[in-house]
PDB file of N, CA and C in Angstrom:
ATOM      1  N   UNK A   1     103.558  58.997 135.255  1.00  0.00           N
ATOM      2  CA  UNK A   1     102.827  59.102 134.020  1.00  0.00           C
ATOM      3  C   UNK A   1     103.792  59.418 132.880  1.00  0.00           C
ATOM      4  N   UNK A   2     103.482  58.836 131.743  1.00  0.00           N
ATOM      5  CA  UNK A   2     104.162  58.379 130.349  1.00  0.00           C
ATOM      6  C   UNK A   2     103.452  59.751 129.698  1.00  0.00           C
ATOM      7  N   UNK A   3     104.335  60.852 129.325  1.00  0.00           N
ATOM      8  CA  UNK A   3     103.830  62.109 128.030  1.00  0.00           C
ATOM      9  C   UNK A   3     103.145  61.100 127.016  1.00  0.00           C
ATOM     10  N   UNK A   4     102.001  61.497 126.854  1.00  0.00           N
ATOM     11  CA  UNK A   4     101.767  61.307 125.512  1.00  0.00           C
ATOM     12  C   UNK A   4     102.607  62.104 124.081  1.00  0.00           C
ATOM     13  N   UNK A   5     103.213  60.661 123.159  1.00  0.00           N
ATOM     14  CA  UNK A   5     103.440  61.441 121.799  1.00  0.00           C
ATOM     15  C   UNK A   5     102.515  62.490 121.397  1.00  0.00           C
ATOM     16  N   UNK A   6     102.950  63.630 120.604  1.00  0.00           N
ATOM     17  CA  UNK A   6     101.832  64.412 119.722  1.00  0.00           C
ATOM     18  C   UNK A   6     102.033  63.971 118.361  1.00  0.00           C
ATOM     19  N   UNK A   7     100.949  63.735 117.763  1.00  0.00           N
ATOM     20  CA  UNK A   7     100.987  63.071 116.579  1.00  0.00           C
ATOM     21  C   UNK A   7      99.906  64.741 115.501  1.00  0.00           C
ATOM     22  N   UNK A   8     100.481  64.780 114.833  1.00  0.00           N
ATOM     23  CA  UNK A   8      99.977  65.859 113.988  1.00  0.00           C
ATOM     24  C   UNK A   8      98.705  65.106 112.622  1.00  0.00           C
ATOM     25  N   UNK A   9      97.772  65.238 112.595  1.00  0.00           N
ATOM     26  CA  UNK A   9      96.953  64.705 112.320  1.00  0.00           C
ATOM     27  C   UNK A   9      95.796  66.047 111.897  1.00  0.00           C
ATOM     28  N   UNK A  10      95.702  66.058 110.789  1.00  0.00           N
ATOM     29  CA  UNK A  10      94.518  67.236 110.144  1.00  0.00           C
ATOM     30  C   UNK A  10      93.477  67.405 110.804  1.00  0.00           C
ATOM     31  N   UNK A  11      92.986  68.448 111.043  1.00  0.00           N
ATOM     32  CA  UNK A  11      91.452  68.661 111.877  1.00  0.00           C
ATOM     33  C   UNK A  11      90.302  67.937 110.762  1.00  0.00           C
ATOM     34  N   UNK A  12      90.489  68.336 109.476  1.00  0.00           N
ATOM     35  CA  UNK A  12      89.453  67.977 108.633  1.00  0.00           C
ATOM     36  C   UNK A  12      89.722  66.973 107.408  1.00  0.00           C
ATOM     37  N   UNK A  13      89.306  66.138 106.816  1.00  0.00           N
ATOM     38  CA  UNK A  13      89.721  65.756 105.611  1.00  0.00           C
ATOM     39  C   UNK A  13      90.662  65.944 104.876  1.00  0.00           C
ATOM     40  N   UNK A  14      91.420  65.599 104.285  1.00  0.00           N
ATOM     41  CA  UNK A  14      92.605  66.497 103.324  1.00  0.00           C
ATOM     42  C   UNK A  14      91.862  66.252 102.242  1.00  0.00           C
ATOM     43  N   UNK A  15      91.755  67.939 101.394  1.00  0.00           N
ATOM     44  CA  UNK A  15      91.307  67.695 100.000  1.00  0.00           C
ATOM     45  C   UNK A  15      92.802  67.473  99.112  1.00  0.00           C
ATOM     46  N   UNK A  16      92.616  67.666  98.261  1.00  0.00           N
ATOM     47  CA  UNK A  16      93.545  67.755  96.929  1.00  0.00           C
ATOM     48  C   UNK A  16      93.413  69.165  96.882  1.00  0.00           C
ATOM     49  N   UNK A  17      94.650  69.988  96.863  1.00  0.00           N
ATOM     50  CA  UNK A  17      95.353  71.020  96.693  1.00  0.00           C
ATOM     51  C   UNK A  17      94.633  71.781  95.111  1.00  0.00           C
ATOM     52  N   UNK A  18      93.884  70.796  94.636  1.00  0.00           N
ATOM     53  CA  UNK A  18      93.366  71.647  92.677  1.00  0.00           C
ATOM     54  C   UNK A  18      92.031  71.915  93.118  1.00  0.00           C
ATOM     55  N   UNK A  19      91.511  71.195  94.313  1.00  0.00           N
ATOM     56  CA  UNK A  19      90.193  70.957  94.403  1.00  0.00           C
ATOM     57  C   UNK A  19      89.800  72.337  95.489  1.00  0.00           C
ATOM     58  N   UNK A  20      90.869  72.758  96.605  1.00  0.00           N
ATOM     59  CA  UNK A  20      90.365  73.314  97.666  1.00  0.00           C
ATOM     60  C   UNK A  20      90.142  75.134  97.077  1.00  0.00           C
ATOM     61  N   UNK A  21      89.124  75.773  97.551  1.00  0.00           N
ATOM     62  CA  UNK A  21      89.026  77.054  96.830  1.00  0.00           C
ATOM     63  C   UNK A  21      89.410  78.574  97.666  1.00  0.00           C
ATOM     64  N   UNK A  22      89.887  79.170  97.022  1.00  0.00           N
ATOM     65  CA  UNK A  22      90.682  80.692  97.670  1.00  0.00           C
ATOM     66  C   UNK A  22      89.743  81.772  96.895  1.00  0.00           C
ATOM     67  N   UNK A  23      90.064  82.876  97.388  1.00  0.00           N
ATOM     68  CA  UNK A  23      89.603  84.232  97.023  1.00  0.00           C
ATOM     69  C   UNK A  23      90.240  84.575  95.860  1.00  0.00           C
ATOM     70  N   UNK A  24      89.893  85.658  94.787  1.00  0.00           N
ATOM     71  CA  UNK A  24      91.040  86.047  93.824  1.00  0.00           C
ATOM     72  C   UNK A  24      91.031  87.350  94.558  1.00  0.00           C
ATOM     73  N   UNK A  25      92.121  87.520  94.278  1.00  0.00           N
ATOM     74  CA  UNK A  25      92.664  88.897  95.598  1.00  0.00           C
ATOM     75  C   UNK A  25      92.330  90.394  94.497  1.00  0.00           C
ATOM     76  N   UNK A  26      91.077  90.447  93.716  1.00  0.00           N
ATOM     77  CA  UNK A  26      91.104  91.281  92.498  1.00  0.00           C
ATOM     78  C   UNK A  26      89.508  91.344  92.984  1.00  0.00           C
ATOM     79  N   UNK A  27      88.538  90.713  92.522  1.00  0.00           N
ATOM     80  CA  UNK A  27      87.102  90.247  92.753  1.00  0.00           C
ATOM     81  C   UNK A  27      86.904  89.346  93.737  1.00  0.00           C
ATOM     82  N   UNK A  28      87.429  89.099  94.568  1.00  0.00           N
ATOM     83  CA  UNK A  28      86.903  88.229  95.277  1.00  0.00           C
ATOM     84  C   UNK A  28      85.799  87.034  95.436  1.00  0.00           C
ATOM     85  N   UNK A  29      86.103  86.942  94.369  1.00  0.00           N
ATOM     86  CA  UNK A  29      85.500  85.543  93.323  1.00  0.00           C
ATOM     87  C   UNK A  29      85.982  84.173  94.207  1.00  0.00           C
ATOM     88  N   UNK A  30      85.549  83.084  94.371  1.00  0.00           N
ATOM     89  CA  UNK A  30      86.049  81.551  95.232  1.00  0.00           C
ATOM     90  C   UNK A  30      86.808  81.252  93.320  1.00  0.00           C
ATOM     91  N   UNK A  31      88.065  81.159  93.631  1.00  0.00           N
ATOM     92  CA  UNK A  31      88.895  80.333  92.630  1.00  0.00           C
ATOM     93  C   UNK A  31      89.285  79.170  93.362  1.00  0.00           C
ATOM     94  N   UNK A  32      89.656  77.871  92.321  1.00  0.00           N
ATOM     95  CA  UNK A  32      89.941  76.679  92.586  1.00  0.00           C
ATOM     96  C   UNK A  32      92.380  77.355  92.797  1.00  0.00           C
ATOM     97  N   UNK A  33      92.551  76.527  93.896  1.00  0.00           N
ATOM     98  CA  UNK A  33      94.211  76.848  94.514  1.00  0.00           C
ATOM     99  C   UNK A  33      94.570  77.349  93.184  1.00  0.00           C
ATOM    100  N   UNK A  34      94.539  76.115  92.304  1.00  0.00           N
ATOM    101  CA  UNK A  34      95.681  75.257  91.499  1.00  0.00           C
ATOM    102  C   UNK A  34      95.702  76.640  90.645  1.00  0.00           C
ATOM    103  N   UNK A  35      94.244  77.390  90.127  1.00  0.00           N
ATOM    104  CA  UNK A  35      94.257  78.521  89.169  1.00  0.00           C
ATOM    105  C   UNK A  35      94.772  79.677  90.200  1.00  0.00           C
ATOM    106  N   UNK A  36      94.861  79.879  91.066  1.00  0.00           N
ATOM    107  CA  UNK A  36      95.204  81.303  91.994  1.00  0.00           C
ATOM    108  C   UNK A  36      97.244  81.017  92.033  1.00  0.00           C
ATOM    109  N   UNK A  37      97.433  79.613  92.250  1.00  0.00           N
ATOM    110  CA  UNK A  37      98.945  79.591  92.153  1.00  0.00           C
ATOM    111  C   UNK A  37      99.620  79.816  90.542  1.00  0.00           C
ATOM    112  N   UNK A  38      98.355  79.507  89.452  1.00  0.00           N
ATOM    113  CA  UNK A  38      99.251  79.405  88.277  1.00  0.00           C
ATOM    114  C   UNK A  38      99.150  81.236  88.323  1.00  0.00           C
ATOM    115  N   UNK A  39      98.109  81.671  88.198  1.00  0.00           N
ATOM    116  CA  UNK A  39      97.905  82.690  87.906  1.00  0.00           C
ATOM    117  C   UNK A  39      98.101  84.173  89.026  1.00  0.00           C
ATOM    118  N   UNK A  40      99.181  83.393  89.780  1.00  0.00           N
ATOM    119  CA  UNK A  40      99.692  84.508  90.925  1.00  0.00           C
ATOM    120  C   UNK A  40      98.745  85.094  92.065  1.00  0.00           C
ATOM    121  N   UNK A  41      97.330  84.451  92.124  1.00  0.00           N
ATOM    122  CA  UNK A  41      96.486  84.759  92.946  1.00  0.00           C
ATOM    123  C   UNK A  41      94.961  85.786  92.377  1.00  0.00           C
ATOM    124  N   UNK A  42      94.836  85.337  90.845  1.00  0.00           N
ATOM    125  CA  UNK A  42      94.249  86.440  90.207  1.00  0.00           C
ATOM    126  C   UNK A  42      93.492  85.271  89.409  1.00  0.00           C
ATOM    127  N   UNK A  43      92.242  85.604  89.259  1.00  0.00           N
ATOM    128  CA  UNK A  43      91.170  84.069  88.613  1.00  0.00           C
ATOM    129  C   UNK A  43      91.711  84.618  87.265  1.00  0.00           C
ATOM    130  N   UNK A  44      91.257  83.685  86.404  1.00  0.00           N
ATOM    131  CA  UNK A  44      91.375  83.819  84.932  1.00  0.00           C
ATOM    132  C   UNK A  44      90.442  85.144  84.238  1.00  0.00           C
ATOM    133  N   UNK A  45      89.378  84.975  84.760  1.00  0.00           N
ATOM    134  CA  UNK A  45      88.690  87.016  84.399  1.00  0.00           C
ATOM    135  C   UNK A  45      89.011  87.614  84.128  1.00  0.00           C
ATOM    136  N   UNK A  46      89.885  87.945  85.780  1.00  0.00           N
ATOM    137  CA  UNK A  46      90.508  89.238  86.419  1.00  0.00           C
ATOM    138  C   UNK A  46      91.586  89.082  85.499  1.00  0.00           C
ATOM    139  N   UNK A  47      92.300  88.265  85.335  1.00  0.00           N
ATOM    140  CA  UNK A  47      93.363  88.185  85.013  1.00  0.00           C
ATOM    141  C   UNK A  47      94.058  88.549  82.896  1.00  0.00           C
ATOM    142  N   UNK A  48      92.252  88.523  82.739  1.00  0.00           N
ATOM    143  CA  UNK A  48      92.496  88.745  81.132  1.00  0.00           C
ATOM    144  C   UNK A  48      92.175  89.831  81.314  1.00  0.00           C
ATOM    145  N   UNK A  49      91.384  90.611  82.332  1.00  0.00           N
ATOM    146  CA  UNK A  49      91.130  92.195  82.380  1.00  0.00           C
ATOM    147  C   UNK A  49      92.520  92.894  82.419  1.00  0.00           C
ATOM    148  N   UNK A  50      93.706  92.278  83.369  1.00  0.00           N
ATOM    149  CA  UNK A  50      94.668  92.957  83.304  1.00  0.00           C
ATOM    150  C   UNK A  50      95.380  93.236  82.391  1.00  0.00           C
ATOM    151  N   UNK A  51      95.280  92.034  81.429  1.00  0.00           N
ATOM    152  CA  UNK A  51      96.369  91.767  80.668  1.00  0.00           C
ATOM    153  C   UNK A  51      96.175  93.479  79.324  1.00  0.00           C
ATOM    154  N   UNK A  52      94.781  93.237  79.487  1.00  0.00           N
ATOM    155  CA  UNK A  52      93.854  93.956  78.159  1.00  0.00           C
ATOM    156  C   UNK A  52      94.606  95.562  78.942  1.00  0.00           C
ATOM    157  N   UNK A  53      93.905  95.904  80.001  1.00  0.00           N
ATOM    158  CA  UNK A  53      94.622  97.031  80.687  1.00  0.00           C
ATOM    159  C   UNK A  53      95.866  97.306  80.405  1.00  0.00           C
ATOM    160  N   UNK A  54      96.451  96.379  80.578  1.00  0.00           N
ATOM    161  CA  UNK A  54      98.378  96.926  80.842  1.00  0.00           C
ATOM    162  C   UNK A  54      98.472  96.851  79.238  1.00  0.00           C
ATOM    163  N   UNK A  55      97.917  96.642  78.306  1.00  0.00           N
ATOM    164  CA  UNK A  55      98.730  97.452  76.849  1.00  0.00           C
ATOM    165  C   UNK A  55      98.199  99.051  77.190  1.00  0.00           C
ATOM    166  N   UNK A  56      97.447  99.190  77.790  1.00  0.00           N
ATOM    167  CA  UNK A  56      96.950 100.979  77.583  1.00  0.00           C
ATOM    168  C   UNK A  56      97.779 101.870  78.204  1.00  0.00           C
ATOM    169  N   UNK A  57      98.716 100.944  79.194  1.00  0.00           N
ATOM    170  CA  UNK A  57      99.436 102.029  79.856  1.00  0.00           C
ATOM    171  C   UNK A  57     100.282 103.333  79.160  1.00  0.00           C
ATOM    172  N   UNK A  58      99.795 104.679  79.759  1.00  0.00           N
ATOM    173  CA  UNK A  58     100.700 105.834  79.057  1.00  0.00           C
ATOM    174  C   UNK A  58     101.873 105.914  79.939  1.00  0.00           C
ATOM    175  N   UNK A  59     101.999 106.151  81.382  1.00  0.00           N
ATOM    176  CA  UNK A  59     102.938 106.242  81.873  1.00  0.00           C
ATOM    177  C   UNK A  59     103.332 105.696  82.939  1.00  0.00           C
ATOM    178  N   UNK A  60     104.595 104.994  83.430  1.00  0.00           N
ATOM    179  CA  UNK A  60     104.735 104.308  84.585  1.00  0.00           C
ATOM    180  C   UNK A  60     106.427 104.489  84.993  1.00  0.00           C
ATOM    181  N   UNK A  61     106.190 105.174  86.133  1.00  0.00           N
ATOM    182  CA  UNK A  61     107.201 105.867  86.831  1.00  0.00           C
ATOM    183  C   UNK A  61     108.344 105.037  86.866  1.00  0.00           C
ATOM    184  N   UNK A  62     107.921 103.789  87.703  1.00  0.00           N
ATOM    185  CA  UNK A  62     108.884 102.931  87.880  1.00  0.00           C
ATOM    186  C   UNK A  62     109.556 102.062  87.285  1.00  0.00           C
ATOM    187  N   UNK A  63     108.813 102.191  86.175  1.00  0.00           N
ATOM    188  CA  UNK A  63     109.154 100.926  85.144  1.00  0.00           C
ATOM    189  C   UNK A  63     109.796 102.120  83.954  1.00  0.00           C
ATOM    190  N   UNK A  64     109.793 103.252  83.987  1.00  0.00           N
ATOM    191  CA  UNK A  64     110.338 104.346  82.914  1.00  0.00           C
ATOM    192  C   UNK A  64     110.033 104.173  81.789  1.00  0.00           C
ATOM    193  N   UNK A  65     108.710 104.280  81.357  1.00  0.00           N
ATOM    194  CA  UNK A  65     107.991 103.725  80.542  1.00  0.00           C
ATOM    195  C   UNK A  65     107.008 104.987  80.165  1.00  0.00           C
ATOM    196  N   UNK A  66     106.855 105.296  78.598  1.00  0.00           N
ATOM    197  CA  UNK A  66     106.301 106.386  78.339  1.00  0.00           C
ATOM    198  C   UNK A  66     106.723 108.207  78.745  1.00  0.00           C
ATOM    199  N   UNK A  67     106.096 108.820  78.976  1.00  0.00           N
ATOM    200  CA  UNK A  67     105.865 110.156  79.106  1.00  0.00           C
ATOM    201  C   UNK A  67     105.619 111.006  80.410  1.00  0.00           C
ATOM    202  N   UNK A  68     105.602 111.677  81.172  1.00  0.00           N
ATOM    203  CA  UNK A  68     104.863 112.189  81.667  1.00  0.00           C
ATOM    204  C   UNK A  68     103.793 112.931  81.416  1.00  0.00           C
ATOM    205  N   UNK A  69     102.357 112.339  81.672  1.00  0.00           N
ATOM    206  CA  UNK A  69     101.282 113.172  81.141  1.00  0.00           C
ATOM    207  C   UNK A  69     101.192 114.618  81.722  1.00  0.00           C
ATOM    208  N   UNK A  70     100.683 115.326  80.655  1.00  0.00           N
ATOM    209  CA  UNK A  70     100.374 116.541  80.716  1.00  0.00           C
ATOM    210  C   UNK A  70     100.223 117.238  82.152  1.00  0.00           C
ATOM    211  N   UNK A  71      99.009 116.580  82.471  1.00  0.00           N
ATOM    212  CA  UNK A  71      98.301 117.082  83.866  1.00  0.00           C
ATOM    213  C   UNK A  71      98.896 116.995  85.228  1.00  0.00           C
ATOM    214  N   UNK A  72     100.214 115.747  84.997  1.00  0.00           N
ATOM    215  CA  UNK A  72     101.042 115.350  86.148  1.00  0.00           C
ATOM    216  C   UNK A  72     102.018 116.440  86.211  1.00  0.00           C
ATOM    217  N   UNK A  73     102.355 117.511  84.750  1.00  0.00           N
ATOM    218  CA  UNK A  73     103.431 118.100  84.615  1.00  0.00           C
ATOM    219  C   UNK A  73     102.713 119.555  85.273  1.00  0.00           C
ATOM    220  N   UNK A  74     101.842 120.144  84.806  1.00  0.00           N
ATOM    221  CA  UNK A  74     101.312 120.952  85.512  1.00  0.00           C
ATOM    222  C   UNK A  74     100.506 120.810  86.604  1.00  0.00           C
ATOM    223  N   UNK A  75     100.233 119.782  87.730  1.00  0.00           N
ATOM    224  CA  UNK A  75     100.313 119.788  89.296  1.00  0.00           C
ATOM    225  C   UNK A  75     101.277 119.630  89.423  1.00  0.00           C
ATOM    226  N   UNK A  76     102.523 119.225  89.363  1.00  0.00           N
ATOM    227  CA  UNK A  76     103.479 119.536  90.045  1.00  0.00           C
ATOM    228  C   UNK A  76     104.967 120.203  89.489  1.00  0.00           C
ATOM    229  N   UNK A  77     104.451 121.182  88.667  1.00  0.00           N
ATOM    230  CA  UNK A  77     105.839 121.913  87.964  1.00  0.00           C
ATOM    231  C   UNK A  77     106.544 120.775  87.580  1.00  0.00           C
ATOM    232  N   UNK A  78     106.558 120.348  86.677  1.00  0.00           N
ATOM    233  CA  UNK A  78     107.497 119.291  86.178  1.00  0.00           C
ATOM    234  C   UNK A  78     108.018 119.982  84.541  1.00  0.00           C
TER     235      UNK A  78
END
């Protein structure tokens, strides 16, 4: 007996990659790929919510950005 070749062949239809839909990893909303790859995995919503958010930031450790707030300085003796 002759192996059969394996031939790789899709279980289902192939859609178009703009058309097929993902989660936004924020709301868990069905986004279309094409908007989750432009937009790093975050629908357009979520994604203007952040934007609006991140001007408010007061302080961010890692990025050395701003102050240490008050309340962070007195829990931990700072």
């Amino acid at each position: 007996m002759r192996p059969q070749a394996l031939t790789l062949e899709p279980s289902a239809p192939s859609l178009r990659s703009s058309h097929r839909m993902v989660r936004c990893l924020w709301c868990r909303e069905p986004v279309r790929l094409a908007l989750a790859i432009k937009h790093r995995g975050i629908c357009p919503q979520c994604l203007e919510e952040t934007t609006t958010l991140a001007w408010h930031i007061i302080y961010d450790r890692d990025r050395n950005i701003g102050a240490i707030p008050e309340n962070l300085r007195a829990a931990y003796n700072l």
